[in-house]
N, C-alpha and C. Protein backbone atom coordinates (compact mmCIF):
# COMPACT_ATOMS: atom_id res chain seq x y z
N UNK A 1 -7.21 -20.47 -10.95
CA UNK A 1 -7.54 -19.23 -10.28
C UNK A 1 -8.36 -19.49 -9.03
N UNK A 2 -8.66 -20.75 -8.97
CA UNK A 2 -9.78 -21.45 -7.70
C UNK A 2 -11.27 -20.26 -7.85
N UNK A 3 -12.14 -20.44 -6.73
CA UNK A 3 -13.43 -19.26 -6.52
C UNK A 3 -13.09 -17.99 -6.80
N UNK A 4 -13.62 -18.20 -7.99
CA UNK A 4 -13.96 -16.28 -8.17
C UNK A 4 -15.36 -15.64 -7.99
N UNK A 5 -15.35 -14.36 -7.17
CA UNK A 5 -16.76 -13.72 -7.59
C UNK A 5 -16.80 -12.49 -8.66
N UNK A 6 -17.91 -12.62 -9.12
CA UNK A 6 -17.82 -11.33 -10.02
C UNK A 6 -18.00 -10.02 -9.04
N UNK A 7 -17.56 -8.98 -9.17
CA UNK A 7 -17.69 -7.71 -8.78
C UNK A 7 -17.57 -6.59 -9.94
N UNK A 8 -18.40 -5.73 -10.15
CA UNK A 8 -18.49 -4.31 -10.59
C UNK A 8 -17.66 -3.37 -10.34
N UNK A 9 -16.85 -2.66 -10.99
CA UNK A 9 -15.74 -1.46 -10.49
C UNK A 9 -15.74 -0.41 -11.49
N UNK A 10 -15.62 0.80 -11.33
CA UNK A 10 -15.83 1.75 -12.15
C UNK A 10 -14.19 2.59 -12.33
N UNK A 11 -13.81 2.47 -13.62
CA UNK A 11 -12.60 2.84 -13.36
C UNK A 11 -12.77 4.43 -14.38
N UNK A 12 -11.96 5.09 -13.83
CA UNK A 12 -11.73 6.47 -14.79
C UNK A 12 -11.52 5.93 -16.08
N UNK A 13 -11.98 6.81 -17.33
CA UNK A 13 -11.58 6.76 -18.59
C UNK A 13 -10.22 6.47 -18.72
N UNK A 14 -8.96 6.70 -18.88
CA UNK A 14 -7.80 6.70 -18.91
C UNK A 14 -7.31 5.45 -18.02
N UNK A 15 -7.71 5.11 -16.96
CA UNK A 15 -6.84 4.22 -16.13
C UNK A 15 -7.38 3.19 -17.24
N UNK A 16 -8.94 3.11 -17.57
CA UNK A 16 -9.38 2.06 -17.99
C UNK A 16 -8.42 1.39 -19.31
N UNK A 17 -8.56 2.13 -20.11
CA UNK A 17 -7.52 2.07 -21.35
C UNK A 17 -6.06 1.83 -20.95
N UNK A 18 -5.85 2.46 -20.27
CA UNK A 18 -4.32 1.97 -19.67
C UNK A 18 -4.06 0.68 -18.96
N UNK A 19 -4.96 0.15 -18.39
CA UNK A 19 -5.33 -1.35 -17.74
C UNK A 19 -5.27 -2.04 -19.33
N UNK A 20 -6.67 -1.83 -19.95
CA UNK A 20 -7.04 -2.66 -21.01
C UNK A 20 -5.35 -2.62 -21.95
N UNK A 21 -4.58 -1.84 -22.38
CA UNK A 21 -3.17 -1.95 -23.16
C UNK A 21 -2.15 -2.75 -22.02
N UNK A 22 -2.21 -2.69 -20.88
CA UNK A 22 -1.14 -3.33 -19.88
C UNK A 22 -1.38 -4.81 -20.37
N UNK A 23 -2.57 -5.28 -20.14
CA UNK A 23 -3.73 -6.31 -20.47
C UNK A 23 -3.12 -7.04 -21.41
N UNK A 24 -3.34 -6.48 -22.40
CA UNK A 24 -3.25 -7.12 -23.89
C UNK A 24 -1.79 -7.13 -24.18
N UNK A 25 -1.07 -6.38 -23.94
CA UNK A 25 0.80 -6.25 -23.91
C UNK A 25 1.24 -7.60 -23.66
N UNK A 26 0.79 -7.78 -21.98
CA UNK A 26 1.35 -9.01 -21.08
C UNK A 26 0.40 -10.21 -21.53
N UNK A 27 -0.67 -10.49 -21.99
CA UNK A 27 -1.40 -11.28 -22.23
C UNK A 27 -2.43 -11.57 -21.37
N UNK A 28 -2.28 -10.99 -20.43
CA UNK A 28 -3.18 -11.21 -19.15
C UNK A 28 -4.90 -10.54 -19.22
N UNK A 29 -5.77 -10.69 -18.12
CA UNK A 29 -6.64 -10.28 -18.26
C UNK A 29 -7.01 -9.49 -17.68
N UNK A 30 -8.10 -8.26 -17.82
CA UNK A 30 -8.21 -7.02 -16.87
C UNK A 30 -8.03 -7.54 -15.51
N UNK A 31 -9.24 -8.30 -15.10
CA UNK A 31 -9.14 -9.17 -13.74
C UNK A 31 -8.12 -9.74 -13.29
N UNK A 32 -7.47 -10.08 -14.22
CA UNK A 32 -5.86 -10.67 -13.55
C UNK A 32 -4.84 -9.28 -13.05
N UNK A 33 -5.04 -8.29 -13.79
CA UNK A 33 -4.20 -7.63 -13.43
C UNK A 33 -4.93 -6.65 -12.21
N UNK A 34 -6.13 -7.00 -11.91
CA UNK A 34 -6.73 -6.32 -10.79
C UNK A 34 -6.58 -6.70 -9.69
N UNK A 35 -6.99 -8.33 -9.85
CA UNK A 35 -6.54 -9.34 -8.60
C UNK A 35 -5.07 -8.88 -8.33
N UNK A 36 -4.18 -9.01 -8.94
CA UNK A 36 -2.60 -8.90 -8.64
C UNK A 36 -2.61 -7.36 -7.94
N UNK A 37 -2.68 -6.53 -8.63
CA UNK A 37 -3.10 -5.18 -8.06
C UNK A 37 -3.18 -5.13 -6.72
N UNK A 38 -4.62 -5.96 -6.88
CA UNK A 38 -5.24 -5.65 -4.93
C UNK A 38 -4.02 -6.69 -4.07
N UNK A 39 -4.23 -7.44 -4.58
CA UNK A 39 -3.14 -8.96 -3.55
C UNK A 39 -1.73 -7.88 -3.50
N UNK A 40 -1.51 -7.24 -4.10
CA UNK A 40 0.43 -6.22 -3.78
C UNK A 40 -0.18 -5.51 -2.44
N UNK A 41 -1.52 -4.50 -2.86
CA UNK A 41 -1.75 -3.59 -1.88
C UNK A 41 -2.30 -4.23 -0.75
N UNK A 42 -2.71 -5.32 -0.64
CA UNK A 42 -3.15 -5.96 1.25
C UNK A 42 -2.03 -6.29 1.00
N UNK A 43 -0.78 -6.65 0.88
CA UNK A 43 0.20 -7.58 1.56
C UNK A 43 1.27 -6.43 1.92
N UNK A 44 1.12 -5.53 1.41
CA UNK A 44 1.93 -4.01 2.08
C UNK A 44 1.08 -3.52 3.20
N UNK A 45 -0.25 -3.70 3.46
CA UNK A 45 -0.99 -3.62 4.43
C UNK A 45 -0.59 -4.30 5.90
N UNK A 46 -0.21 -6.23 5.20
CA UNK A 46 0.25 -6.55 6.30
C UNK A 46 1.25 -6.73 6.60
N UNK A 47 2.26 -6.29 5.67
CA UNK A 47 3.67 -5.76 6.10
C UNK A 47 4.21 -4.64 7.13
N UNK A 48 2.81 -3.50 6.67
CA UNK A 48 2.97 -2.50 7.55
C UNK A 48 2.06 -2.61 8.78
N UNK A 49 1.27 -3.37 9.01
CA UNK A 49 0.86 -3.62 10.36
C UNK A 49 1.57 -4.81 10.88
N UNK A 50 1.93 -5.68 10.38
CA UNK A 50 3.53 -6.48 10.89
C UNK A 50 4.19 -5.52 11.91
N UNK A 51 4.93 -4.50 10.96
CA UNK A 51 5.31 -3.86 11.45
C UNK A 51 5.09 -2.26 12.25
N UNK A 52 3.87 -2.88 12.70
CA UNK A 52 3.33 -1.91 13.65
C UNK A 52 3.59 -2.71 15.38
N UNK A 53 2.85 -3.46 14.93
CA UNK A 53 3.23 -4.87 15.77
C UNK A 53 4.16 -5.24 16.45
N UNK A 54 5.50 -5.34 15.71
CA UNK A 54 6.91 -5.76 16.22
C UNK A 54 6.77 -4.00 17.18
N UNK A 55 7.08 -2.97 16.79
CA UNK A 55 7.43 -1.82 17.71
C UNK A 55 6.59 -1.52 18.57
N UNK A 56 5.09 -2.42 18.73
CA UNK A 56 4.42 -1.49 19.69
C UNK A 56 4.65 -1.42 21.00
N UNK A 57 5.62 -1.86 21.47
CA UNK A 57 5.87 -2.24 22.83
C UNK A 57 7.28 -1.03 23.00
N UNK A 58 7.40 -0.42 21.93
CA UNK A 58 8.46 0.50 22.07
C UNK A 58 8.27 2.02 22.99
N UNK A 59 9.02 2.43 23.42
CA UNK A 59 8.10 3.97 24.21
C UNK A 59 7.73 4.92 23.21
N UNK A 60 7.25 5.96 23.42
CA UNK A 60 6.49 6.11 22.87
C UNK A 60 7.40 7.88 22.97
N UNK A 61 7.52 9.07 21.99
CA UNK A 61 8.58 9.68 21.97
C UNK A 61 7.71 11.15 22.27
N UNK A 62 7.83 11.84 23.29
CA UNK A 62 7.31 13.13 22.88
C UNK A 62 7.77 13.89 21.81
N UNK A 63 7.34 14.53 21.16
CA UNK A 63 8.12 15.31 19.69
C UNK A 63 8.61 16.65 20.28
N UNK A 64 7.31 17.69 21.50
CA UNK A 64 8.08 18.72 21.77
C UNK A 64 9.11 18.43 22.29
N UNK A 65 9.36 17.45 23.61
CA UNK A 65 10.29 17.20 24.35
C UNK A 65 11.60 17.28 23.08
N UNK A 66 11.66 15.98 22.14
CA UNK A 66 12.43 15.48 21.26
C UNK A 66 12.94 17.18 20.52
N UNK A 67 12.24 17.95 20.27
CA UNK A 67 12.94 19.10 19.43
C UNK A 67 13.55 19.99 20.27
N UNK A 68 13.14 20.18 21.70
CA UNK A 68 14.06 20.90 22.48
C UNK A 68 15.22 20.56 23.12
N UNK A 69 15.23 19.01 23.39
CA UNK A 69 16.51 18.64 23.55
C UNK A 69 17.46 19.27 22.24
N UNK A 70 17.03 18.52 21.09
CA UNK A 70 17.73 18.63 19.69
C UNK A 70 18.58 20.49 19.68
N UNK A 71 17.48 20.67 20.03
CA UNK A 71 17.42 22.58 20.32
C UNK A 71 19.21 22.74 21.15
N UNK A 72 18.45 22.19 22.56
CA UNK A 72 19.17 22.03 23.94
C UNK A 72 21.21 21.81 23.16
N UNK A 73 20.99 21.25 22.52
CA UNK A 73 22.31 19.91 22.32
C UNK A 73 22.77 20.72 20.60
N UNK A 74 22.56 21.78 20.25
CA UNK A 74 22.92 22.24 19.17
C UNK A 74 22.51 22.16 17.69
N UNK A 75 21.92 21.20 17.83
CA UNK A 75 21.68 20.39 16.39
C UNK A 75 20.59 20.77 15.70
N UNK A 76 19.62 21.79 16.35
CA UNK A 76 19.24 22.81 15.49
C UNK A 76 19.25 24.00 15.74
């Protein structure tokens, strides 16, 4: 698992129990399944600022403009 620190977290009644049965099901440990937890949610973080990244150089769209054309051209 290399350096761990301890940290404190307060979880709702229910999630807690629902962690602690996920836990014991898979064999794993609360902390394991917390670490994994957080490590999914930053790496969708930098998936989605990845991909903020690749488009920012894209123009940039007015929305009124964009609905009155749409308007303009039939399509709503």
């Amino acid at each position: 698992m290399g350096l761990t620190k301890r940290a404190t977290i307060y979880l709702d009644a229910d999630l807690h129990r629902a962690v602690r049965m996920k836990a014991a099901e898979i064999e794993k440990s609360v902390s394991e399944l917390v670490n994994a937890a957080l490590r999914h949610s930053l790496a969708d973080d930098a998936d989605d600022l990845a991909a903020f990244g690749d488009r920012a150089k894209e123009p940039n769209l007015d929305f009124e403009a964009l609905v009155k054309d749409l308007r303009r051209r039939g399509k709503l």
